[in-house]
PDB file of N, CA and C in Angstrom:
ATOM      1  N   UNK A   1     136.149  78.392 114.135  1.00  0.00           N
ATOM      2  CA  UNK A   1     135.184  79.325 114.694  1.00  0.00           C
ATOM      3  C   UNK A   1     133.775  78.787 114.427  1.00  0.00           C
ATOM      4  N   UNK A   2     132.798  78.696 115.862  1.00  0.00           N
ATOM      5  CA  UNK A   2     131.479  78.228 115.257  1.00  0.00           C
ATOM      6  C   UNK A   2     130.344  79.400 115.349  1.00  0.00           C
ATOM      7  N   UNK A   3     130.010  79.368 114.300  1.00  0.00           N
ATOM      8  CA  UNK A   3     128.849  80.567 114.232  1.00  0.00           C
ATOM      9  C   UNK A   3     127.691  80.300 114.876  1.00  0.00           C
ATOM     10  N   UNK A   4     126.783  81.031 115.009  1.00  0.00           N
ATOM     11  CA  UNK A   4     125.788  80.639 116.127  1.00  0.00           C
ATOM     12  C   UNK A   4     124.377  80.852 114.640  1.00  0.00           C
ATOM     13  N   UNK A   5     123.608  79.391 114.938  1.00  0.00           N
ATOM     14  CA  UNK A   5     123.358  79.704 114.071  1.00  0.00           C
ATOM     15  C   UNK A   5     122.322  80.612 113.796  1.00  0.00           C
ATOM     16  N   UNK A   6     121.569  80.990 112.515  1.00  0.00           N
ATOM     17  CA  UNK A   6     120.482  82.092 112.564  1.00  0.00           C
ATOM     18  C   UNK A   6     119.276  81.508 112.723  1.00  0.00           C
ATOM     19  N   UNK A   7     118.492  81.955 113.549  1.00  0.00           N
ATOM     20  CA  UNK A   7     116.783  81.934 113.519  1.00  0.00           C
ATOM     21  C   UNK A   7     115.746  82.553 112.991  1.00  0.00           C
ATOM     22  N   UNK A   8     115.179  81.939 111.827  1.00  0.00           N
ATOM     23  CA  UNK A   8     114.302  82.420 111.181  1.00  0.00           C
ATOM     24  C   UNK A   8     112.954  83.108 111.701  1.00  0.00           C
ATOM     25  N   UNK A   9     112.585  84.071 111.206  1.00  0.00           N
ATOM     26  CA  UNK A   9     111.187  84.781 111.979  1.00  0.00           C
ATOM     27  C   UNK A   9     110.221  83.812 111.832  1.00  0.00           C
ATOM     28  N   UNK A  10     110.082  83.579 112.869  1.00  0.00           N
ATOM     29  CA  UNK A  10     108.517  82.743 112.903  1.00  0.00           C
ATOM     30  C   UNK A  10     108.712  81.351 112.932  1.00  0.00           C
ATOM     31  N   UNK A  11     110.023  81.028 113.307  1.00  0.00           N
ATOM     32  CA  UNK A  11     110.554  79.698 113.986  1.00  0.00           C
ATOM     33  C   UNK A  11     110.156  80.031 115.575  1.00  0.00           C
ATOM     34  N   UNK A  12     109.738  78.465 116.057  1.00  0.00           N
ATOM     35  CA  UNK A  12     109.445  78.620 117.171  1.00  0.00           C
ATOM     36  C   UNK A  12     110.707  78.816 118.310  1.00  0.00           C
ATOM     37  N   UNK A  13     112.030  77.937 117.987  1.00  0.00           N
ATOM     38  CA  UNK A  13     112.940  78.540 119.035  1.00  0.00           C
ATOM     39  C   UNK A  13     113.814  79.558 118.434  1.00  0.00           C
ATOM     40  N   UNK A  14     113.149  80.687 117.843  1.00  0.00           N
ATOM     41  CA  UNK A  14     113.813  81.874 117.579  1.00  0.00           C
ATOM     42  C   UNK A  14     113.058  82.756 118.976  1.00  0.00           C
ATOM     43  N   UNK A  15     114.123  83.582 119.073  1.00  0.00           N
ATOM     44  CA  UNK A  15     113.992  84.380 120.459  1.00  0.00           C
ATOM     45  C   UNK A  15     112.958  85.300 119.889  1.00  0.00           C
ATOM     46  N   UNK A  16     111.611  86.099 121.057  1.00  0.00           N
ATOM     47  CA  UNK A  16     110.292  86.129 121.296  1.00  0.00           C
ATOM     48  C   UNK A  16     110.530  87.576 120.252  1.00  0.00           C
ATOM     49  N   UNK A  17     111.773  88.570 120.122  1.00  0.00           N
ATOM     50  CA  UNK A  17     111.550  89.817 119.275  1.00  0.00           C
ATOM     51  C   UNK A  17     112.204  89.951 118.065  1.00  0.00           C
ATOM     52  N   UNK A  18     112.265  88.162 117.809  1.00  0.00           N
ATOM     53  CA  UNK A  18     112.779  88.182 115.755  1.00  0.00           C
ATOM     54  C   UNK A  18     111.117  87.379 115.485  1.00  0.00           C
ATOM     55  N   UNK A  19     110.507  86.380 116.710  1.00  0.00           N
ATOM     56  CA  UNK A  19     109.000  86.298 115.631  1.00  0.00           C
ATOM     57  C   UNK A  19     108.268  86.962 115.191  1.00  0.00           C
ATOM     58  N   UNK A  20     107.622  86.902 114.256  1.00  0.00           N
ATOM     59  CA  UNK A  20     106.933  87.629 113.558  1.00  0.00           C
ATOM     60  C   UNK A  20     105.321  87.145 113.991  1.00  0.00           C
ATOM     61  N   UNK A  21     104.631  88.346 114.162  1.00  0.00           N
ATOM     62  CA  UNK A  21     103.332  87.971 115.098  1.00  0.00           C
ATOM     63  C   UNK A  21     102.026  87.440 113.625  1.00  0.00           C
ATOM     64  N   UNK A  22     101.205  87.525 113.930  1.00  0.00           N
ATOM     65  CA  UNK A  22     100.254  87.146 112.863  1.00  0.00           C
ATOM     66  C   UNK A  22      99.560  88.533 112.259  1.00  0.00           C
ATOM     67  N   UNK A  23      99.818  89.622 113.189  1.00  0.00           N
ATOM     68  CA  UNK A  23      99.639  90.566 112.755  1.00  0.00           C
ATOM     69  C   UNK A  23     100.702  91.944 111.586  1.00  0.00           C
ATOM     70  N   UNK A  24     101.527  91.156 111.862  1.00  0.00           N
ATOM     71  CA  UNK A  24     102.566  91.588 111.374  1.00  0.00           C
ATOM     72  C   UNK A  24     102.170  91.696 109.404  1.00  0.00           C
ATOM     73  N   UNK A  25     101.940  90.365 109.434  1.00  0.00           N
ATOM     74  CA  UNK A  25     102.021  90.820 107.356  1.00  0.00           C
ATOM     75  C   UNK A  25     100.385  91.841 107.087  1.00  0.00           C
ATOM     76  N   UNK A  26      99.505  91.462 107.956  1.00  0.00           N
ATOM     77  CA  UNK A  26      97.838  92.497 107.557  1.00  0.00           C
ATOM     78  C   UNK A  26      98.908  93.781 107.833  1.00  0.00           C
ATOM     79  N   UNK A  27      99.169  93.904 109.065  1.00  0.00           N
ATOM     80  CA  UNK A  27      99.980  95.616 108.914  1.00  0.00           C
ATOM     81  C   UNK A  27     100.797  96.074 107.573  1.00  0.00           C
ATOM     82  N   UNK A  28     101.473  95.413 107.483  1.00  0.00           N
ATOM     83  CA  UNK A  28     102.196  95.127 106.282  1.00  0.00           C
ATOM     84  C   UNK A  28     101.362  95.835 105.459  1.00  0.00           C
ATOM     85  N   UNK A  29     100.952  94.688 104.811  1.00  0.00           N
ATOM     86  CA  UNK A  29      99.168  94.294 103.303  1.00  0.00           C
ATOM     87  C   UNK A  29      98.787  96.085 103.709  1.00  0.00           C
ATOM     88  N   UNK A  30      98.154  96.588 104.957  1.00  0.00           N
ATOM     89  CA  UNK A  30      97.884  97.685 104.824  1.00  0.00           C
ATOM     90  C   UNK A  30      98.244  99.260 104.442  1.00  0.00           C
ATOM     91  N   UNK A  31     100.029  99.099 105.086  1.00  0.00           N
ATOM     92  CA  UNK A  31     101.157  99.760 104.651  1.00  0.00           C
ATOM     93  C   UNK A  31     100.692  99.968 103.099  1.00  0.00           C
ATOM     94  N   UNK A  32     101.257  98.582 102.628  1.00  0.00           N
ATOM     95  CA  UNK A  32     101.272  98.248 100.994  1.00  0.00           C
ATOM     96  C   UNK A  32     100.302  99.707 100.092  1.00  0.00           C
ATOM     97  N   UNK A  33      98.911  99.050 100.762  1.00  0.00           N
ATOM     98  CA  UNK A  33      97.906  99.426 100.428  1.00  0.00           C
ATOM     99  C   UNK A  33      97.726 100.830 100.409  1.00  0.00           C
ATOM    100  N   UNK A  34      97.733 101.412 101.567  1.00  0.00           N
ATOM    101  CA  UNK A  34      97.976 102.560 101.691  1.00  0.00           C
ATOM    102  C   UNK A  34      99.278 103.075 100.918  1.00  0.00           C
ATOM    103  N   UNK A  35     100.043 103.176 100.571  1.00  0.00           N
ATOM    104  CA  UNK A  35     101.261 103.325 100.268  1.00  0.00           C
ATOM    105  C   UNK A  35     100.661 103.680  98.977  1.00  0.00           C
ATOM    106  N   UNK A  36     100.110 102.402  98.012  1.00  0.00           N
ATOM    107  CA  UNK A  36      99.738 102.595  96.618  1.00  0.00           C
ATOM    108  C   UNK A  36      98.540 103.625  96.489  1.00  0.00           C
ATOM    109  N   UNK A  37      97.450 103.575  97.006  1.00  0.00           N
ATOM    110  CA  UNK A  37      96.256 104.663  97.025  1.00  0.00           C
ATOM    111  C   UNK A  37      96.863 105.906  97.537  1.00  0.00           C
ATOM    112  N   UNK A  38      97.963 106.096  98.222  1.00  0.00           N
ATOM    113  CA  UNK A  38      98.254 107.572  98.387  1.00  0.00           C
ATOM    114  C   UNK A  38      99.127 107.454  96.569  1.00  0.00           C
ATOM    115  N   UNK A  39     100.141 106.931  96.369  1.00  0.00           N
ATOM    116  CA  UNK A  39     100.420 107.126  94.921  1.00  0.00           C
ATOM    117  C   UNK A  39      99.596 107.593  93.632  1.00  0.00           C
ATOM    118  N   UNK A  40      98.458 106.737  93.855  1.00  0.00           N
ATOM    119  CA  UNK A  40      97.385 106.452  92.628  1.00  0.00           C
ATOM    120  C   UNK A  40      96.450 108.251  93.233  1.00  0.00           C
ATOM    121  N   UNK A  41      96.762 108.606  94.117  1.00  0.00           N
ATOM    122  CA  UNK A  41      96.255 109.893  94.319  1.00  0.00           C
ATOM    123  C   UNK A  41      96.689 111.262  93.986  1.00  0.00           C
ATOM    124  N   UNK A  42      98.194 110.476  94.323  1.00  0.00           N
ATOM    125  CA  UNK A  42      99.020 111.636  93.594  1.00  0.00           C
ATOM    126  C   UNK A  42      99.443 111.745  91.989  1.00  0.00           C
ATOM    127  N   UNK A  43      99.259 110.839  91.915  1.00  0.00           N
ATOM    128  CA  UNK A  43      99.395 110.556  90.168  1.00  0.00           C
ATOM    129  C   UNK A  43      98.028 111.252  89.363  1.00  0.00           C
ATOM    130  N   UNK A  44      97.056 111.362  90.046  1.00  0.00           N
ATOM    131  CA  UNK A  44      95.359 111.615  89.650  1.00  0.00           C
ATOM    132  C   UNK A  44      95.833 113.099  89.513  1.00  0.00           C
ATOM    133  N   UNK A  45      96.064 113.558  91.203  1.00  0.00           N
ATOM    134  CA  UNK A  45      96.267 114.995  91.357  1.00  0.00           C
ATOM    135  C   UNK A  45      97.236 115.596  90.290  1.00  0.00           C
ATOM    136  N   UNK A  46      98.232 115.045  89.596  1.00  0.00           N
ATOM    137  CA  UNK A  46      99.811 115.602  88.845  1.00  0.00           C
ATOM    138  C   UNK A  46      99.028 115.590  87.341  1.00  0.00           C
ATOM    139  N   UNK A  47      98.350 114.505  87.118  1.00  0.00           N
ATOM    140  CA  UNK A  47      97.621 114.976  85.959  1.00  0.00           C
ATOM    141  C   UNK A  47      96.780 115.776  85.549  1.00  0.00           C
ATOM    142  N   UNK A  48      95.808 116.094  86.706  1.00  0.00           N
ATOM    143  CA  UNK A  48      94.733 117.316  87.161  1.00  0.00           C
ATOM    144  C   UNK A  48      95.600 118.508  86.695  1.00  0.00           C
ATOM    145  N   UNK A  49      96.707 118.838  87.524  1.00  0.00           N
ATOM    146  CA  UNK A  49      97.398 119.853  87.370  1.00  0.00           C
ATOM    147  C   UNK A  49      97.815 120.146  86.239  1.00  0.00           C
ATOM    148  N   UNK A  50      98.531 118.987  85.711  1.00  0.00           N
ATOM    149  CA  UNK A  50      99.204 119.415  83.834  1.00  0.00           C
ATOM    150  C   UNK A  50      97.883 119.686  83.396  1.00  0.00           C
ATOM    151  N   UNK A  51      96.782 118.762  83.186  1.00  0.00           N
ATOM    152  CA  UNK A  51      95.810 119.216  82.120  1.00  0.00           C
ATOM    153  C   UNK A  51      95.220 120.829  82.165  1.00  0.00           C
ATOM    154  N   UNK A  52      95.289 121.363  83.596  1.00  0.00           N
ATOM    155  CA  UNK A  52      94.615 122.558  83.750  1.00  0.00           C
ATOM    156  C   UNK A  52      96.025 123.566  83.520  1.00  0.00           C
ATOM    157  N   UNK A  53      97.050 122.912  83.713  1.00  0.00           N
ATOM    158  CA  UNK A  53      98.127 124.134  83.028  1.00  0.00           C
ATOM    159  C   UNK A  53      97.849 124.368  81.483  1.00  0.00           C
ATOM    160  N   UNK A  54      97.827 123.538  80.778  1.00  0.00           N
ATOM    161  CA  UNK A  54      97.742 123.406  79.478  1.00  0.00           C
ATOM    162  C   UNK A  54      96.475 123.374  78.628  1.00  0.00           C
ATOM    163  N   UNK A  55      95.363 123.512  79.335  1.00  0.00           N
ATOM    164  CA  UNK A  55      93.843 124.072  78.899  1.00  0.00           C
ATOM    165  C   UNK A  55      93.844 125.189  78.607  1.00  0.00           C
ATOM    166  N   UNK A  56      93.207 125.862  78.070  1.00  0.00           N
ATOM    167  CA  UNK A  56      92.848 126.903  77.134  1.00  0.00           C
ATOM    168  C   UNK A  56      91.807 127.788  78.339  1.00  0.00           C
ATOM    169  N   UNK A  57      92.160 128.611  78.854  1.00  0.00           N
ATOM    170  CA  UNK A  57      90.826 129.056  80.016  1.00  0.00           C
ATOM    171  C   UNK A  57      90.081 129.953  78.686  1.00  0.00           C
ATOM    172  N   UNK A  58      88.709 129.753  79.265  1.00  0.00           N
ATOM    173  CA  UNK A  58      87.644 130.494  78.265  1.00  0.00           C
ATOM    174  C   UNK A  58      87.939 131.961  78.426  1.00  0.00           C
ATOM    175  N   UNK A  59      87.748 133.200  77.500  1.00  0.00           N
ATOM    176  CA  UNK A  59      87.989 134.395  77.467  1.00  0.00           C
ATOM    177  C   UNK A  59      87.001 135.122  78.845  1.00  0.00           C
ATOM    178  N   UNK A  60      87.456 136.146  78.964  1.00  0.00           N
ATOM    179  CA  UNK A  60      86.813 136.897  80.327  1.00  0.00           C
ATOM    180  C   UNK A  60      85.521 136.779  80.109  1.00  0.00           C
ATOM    181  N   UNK A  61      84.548 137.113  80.752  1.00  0.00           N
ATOM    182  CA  UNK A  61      82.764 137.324  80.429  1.00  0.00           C
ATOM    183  C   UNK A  61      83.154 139.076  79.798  1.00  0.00           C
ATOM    184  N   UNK A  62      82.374 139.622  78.925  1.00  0.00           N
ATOM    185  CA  UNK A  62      82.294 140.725  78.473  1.00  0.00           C
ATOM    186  C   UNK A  62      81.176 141.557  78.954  1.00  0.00           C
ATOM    187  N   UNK A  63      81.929 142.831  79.733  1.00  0.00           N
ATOM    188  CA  UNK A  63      80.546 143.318  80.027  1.00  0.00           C
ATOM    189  C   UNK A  63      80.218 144.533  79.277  1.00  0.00           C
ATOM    190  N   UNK A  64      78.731 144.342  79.197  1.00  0.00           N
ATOM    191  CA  UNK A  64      78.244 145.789  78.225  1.00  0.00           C
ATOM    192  C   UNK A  64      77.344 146.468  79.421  1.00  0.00           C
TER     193      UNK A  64
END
């Protein structure tokens, strides 16, 4: 049995919708990017939250 063989992305006689365009890894890189700054946002926000669960709120204002 002969296998056919495989074409790597971004070989030139690989057929036109396995190359990989030049735009392809910046989309990527941006994904990435985005991906981590939404994390590093939510990680900011989860600590925000514990610290203000676990703060001490100041007593009411007292009125006379």
């Amino acid at each position: 049995m002969i296998l056919p063989r495989l074409s790597l992305p971004g070989r030139k006689d690989a057929p036109a919708r396995e190359r990989r365009t030049n735009a392809e890894p910046a989309l990527e890189n941006q994904l990435i990017a985005r991906s981590r700054a939404e994390d590093a946002a939510r990680r900011l926000r989860d600590e925000d939250d514990a610290r203000r669960a676990t703060s001490v709120a100041p007593p009411p204002p007292r009125h006379r």
